[in-house]
C-alpha atoms as a PDB file:
ATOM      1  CA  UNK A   1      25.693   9.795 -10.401  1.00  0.00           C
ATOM      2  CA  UNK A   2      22.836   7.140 -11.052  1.00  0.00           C
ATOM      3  CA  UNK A   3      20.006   8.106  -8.382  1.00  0.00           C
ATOM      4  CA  UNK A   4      19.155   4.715  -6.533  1.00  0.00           C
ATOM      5  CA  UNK A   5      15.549   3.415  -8.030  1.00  0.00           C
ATOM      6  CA  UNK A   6      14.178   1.288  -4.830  1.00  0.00           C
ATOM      7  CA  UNK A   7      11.224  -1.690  -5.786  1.00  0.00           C
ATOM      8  CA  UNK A   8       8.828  -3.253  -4.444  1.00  0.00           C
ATOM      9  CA  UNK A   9      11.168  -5.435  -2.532  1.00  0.00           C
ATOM     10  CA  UNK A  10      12.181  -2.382  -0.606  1.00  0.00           C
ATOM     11  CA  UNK A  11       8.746  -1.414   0.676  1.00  0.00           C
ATOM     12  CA  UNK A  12       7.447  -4.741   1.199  1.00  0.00           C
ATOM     13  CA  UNK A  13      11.127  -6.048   3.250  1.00  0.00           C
ATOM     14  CA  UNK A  14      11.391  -2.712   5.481  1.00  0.00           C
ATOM     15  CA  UNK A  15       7.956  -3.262   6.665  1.00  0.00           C
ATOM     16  CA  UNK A  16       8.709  -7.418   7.640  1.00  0.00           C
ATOM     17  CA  UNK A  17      12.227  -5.976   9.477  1.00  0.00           C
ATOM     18  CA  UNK A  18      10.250  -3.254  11.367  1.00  0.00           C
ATOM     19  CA  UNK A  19       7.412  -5.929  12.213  1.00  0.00           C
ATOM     20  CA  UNK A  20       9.815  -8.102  13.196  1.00  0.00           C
ATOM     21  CA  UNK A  21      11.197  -5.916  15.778  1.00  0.00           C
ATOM     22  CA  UNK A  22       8.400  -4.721  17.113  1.00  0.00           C
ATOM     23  CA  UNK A  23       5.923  -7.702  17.361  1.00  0.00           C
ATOM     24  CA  UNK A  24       7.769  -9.116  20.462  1.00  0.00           C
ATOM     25  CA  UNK A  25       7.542  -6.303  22.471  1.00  0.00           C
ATOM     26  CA  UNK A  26       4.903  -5.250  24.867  1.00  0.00           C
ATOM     27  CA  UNK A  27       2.092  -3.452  23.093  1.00  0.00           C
ATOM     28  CA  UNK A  28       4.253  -4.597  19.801  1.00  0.00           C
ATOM     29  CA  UNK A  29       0.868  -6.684  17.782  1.00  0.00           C
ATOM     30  CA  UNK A  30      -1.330  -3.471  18.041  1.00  0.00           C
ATOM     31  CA  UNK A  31       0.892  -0.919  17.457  1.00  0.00           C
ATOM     32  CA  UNK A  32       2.226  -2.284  14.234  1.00  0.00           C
ATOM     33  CA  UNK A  33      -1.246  -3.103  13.115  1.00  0.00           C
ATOM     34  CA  UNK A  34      -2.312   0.570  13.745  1.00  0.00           C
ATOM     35  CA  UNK A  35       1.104   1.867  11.674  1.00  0.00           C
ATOM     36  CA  UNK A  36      -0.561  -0.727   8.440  1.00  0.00           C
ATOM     37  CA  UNK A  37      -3.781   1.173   9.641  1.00  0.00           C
ATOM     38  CA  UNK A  38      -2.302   4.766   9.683  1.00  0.00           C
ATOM     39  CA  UNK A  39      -0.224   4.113   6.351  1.00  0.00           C
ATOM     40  CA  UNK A  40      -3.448   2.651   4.354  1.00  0.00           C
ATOM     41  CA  UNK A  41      -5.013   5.185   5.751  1.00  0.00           C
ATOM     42  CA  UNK A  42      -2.676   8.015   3.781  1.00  0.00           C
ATOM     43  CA  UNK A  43      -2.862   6.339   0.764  1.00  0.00           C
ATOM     44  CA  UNK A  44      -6.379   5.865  -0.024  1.00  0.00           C
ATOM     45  CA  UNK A  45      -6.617   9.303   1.208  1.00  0.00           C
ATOM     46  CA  UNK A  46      -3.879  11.011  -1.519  1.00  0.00           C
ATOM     47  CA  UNK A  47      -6.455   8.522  -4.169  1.00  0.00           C
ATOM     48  CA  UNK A  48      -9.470  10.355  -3.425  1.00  0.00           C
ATOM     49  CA  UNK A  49      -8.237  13.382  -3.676  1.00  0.00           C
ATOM     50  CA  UNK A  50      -6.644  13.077  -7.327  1.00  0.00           C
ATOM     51  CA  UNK A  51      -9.941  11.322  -7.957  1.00  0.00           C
ATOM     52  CA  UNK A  52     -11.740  14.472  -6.660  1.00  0.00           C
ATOM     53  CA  UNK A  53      -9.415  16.813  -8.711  1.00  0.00           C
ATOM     54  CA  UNK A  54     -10.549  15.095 -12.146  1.00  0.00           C
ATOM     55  CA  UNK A  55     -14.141  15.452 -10.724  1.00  0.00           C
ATOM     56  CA  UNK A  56     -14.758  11.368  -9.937  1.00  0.00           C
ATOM     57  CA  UNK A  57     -16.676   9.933  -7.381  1.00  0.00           C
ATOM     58  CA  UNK A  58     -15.325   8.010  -4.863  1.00  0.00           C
ATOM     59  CA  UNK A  59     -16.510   4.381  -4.968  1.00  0.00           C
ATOM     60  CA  UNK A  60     -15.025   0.951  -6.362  1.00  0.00           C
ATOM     61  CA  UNK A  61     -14.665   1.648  -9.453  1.00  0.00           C
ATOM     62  CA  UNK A  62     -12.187   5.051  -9.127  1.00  0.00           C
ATOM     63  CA  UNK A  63     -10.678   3.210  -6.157  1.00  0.00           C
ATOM     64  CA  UNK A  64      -9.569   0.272  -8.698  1.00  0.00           C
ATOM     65  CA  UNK A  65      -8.705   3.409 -11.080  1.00  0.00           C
ATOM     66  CA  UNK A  66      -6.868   5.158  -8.854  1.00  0.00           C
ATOM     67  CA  UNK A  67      -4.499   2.692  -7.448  1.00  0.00           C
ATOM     68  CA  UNK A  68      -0.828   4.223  -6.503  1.00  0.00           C
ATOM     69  CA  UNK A  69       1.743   1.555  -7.283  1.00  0.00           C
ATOM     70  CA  UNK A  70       2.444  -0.820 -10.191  1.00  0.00           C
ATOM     71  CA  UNK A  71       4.470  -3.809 -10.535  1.00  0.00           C
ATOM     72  CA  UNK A  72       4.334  -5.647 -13.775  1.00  0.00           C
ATOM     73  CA  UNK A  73       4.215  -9.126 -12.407  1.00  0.00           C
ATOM     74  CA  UNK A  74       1.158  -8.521 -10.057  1.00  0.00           C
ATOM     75  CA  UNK A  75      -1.778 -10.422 -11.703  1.00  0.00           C
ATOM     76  CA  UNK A  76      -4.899  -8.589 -10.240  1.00  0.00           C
ATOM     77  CA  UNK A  77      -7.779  -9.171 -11.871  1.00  0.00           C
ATOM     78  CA  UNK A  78     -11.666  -8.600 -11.354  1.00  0.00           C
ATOM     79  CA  UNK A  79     -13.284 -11.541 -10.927  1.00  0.00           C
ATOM     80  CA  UNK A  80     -16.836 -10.674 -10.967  1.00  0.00           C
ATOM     81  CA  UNK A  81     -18.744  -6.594 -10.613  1.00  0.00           C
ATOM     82  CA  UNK A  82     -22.713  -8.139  -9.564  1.00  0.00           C
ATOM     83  CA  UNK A  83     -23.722  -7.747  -6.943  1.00  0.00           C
ATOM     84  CA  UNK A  84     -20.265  -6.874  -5.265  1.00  0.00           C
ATOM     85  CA  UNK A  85     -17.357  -6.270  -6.637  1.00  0.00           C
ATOM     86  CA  UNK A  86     -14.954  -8.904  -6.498  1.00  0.00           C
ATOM     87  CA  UNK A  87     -10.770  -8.620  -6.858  1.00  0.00           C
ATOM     88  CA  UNK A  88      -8.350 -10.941  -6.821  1.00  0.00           C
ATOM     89  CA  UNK A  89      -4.267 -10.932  -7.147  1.00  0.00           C
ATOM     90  CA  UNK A  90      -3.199 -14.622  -8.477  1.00  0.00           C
ATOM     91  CA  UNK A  91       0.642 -13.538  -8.051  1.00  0.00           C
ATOM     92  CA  UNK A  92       1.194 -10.557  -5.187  1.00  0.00           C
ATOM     93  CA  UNK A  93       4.932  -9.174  -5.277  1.00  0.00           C
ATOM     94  CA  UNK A  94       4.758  -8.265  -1.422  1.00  0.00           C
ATOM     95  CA  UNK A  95       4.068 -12.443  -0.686  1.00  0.00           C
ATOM     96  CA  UNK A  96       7.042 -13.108  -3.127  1.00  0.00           C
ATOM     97  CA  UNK A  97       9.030 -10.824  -1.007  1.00  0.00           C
ATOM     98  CA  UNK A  98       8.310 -12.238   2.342  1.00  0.00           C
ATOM     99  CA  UNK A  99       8.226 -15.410   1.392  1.00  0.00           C
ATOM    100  CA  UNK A 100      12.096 -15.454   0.256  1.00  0.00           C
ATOM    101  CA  UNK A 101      12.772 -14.026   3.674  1.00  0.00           C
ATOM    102  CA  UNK A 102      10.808 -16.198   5.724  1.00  0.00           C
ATOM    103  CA  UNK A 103       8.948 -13.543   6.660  1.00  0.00           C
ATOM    104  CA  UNK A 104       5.703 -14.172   5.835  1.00  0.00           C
ATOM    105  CA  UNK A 105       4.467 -14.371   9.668  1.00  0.00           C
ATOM    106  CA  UNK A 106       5.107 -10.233   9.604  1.00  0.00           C
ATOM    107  CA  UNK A 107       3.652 -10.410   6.583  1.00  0.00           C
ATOM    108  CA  UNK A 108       0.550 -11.452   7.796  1.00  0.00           C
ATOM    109  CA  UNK A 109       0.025  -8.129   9.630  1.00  0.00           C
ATOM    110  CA  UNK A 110       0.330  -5.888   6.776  1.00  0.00           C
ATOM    111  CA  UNK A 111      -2.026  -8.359   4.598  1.00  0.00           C
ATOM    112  CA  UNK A 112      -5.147  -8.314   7.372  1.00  0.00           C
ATOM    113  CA  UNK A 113      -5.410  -4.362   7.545  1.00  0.00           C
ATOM    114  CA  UNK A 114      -3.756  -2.730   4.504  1.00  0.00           C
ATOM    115  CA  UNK A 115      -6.248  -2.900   1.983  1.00  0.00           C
ATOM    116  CA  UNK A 116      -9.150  -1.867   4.282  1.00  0.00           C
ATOM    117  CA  UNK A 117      -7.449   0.682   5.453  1.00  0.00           C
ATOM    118  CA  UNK A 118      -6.816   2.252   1.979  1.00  0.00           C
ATOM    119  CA  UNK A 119     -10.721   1.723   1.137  1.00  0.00           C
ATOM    120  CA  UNK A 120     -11.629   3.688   4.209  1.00  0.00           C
ATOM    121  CA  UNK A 121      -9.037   6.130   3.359  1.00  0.00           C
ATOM    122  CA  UNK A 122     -10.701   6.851  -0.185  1.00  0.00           C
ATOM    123  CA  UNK A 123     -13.908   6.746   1.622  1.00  0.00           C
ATOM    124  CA  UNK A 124     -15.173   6.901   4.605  1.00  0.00           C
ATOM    125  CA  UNK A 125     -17.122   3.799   4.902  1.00  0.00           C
ATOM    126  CA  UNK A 126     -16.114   1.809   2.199  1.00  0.00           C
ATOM    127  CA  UNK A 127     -15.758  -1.761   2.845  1.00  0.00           C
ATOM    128  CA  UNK A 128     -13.263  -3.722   1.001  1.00  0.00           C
ATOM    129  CA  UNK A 129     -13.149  -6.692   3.059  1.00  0.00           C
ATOM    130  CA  UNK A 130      -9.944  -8.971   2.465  1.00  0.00           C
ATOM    131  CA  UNK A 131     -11.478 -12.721   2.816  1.00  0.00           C
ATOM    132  CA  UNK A 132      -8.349 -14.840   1.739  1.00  0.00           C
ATOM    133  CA  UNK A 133      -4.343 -13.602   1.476  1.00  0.00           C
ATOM    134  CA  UNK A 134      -1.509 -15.862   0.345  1.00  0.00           C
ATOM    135  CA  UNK A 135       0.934 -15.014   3.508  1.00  0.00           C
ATOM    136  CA  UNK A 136      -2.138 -17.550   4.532  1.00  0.00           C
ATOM    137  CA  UNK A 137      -1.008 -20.967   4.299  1.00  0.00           C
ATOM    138  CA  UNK A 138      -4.548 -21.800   3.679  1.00  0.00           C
ATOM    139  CA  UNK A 139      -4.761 -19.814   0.399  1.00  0.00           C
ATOM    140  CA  UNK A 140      -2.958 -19.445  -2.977  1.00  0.00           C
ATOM    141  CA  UNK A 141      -4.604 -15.816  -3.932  1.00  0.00           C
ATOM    142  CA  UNK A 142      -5.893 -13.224  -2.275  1.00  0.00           C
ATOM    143  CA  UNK A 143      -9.161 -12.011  -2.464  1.00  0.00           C
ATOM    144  CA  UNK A 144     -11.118  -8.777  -1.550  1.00  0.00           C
ATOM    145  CA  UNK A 145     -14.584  -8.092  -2.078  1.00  0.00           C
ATOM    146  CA  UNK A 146     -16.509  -4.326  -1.884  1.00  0.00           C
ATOM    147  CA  UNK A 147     -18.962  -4.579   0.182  1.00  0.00           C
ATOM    148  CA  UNK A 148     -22.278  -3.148  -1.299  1.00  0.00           C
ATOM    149  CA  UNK A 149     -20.333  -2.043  -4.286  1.00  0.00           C
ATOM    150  CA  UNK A 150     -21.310  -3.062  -7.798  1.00  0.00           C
ATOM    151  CA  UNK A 151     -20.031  -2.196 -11.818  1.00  0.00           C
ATOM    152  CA  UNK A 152     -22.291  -2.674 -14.151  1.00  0.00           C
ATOM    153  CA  UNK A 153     -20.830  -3.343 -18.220  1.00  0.00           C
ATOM    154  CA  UNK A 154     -21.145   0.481 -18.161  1.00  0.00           C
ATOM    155  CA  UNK A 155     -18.407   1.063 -15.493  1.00  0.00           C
ATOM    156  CA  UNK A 156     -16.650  -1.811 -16.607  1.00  0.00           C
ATOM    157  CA  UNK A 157     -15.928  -0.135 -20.173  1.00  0.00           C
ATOM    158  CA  UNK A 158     -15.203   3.233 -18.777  1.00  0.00           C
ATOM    159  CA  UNK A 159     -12.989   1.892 -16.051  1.00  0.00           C
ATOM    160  CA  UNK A 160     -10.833   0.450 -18.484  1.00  0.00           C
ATOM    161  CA  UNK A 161     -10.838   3.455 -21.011  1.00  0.00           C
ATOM    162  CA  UNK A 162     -10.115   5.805 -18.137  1.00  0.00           C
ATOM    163  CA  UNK A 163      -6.670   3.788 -17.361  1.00  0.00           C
ATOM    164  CA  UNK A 164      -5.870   3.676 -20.603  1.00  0.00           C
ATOM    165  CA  UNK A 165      -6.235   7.512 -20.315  1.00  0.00           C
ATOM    166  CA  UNK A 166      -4.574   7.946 -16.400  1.00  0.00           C
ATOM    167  CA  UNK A 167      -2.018   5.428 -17.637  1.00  0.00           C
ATOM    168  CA  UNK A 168       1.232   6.384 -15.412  1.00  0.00           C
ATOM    169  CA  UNK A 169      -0.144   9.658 -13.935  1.00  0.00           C
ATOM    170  CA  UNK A 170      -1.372   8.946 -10.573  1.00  0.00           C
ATOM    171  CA  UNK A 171       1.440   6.157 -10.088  1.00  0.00           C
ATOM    172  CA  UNK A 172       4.181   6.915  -7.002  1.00  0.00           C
ATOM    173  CA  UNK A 173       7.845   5.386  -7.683  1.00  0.00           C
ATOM    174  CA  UNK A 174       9.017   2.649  -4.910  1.00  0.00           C
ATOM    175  CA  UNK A 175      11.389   5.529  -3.127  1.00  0.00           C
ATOM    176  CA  UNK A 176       8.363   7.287  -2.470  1.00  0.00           C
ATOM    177  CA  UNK A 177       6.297   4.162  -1.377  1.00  0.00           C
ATOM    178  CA  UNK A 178       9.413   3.069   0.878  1.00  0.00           C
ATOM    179  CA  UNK A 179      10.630   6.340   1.982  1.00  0.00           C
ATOM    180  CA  UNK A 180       6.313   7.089   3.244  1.00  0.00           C
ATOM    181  CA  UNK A 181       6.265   3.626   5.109  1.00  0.00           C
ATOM    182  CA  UNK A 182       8.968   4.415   7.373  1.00  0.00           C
ATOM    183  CA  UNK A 183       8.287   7.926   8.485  1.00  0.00           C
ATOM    184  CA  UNK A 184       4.579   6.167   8.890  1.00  0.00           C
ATOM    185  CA  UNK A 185       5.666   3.744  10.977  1.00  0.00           C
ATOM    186  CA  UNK A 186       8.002   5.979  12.885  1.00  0.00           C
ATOM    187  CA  UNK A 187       5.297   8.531  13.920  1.00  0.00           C
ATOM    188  CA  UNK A 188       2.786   5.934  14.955  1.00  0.00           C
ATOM    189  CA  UNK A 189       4.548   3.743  16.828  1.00  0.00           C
ATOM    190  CA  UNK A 190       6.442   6.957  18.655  1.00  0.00           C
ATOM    191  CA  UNK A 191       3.131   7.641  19.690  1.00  0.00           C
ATOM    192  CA  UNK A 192       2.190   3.751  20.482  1.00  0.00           C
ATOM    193  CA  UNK A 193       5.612   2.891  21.854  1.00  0.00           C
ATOM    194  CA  UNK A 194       7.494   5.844  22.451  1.00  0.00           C
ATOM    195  CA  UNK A 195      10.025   7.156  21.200  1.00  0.00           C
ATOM    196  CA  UNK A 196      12.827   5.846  22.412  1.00  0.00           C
ATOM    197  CA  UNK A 197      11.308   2.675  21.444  1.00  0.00           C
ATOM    198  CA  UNK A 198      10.601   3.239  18.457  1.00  0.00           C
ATOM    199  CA  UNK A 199      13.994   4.702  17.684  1.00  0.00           C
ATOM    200  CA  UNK A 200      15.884   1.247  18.739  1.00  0.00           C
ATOM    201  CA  UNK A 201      13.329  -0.477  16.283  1.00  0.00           C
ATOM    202  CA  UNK A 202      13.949   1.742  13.882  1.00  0.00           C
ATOM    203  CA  UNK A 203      17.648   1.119  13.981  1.00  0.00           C
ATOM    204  CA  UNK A 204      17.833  -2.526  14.412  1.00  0.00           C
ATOM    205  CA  UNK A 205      14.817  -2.352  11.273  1.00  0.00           C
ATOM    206  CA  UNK A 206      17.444  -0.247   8.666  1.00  0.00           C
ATOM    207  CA  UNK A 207      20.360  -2.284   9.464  1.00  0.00           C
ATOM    208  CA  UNK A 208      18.535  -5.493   8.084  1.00  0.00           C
ATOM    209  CA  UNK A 209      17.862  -3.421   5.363  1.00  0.00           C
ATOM    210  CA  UNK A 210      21.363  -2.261   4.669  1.00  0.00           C
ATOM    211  CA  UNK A 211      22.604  -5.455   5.026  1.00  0.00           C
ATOM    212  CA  UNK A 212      19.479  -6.804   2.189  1.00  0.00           C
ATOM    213  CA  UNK A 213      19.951  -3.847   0.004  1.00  0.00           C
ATOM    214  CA  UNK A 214      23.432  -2.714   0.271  1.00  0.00           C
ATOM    215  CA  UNK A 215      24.810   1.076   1.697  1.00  0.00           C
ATOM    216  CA  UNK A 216      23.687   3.272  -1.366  1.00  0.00           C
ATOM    217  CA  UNK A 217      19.872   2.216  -0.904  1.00  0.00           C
ATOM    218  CA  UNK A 218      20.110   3.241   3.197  1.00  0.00           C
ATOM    219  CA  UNK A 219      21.672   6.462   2.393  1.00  0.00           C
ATOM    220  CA  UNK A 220      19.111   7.208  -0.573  1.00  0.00           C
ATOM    221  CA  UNK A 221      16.526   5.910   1.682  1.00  0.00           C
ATOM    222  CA  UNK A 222      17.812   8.487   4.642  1.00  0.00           C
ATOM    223  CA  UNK A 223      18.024  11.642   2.179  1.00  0.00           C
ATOM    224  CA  UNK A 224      14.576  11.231   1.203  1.00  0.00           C
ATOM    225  CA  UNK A 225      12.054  13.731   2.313  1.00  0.00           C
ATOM    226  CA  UNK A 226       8.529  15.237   2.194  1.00  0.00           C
ATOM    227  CA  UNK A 227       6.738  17.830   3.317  1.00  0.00           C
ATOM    228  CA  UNK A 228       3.371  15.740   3.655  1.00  0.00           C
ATOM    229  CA  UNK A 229       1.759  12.578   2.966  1.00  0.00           C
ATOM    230  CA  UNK A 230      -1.602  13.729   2.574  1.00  0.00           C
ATOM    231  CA  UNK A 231      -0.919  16.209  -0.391  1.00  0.00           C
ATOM    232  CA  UNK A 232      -0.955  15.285  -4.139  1.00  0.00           C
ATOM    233  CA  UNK A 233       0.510  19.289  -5.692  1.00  0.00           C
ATOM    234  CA  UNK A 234       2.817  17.024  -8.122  1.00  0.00           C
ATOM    235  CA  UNK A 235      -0.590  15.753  -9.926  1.00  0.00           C
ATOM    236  CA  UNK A 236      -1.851  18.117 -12.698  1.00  0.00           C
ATOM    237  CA  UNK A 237      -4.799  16.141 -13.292  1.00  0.00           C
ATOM    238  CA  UNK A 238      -5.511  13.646 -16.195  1.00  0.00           C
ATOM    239  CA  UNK A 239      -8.075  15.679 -18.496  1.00  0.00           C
ATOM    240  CA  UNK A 240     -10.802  13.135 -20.994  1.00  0.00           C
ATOM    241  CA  UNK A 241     -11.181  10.842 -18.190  1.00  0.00           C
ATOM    242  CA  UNK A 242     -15.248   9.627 -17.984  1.00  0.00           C
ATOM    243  CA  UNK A 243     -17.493  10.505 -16.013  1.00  0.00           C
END
């Protein structure tokens, strides 16, 4: 039996139908903004430490090297390393998503904190401030700039041998992506909301999602499990990468 493969329509649509629920309630903006928070958070931190395990610093250049999901119709590109380093996506997958929905009002949420949050995650301290996002109807990319970070023609080169050389290996599939946004969400805004509250967003959340994805991606989603967020024992480390 074919094992159900989830994209990045799954992620990016259980997050909106959680949002949605949630945002009208009392407490609802900030708690779902500290879930984004909490969830960056993990990510950026399960970067740095593969980055750390192949003996890389953490700054903007491993961050951009590191990265944990890929979708081949995301168009981010650097658009300048002096003096800051500056990133931009010209077609984001999540915005496509939301915007099919009508969702891009929950999507705005995710956009503001997300990527900060994974910076911080990575490091402590690192800025990567996001000044435009297209679930803005005042802009048609989105933008981030690291603060204080710069990549010389030196770190330019050797950030684009070394993912020629990581390729694949510190990549998650959208199951895992999917499956780690909901228990995120679930044990921050128990904590936030409570959880009886959280349970009856929860519920009202997967049955928009059965009803966008179909039965087998629920139950898949459901079975899913793992032991912890915050460790990377699947990567074996990616050996020739530069120093």
């Amino acid at each position: 039996m074919d094992v159900y493969q989830a994209g990045v329509e799954n992620q990016s649509l259980l997050y909106a139908y959680i949002a949605r629920e949630a945002l009208g309630l009392p407490g609802g903006r900030e708690a779902v903004r500290e879930a984004v928070r909490v969830y960056g958070n993990e990510r950026g931190a399960r970067m740095a430490q593969r980055a750390l395990q192949d003996g890389l610093p953490l700054n903007a250049e491993n961050f951009l090297l590191y990265g944990e999901w890929f979708h081949p119709e995301s168009q981010m590109v650097l658009e300048g390393c002096e003096p800051e380093v500056h990133l931009q996506n010209r077609s984001c997958p999540w915005f496509e998503a939301w915007k099919a929905e009508g969702m891009l009002a929950q999507g705005r949420h995710y956009c503001e904190v997300v990527d900060a949050a994974l910076a911080d995650g990575f490091s402590p301290g690192m800025v990567m401030e996001t000044v435009a996002y297209q679930s803005d109807p005042n802009s048609d990319t989105c933008d981030f700039i690291f603060r204080g970070q710069s990549m010389d023609t030196q770190a330019q080169e050797r950030l684009t041998r070394n993912k020629q050389l990581l390729a694949m290996d510190a990549k998650k599939d959208w199951n895992f992506h999917t499956y780690h946004l909901l228990a995120s969400f679930r044990r921050t805004l128990g904590e936030i909301l409570g959880v009886h509250v959280e349970a009856g967003i929860t519920k009202r959340a997967l049955e928009s999602y059965e009803a966008r994805f179909g039965r087998d991606a629920l139950e898949h989603l459901q079975q899913l499990r793992a032991p912890s967020y915050l460790q990377t024992e699947d990567y074996a480390g990616t050996r020739g990468l530069e120093i």
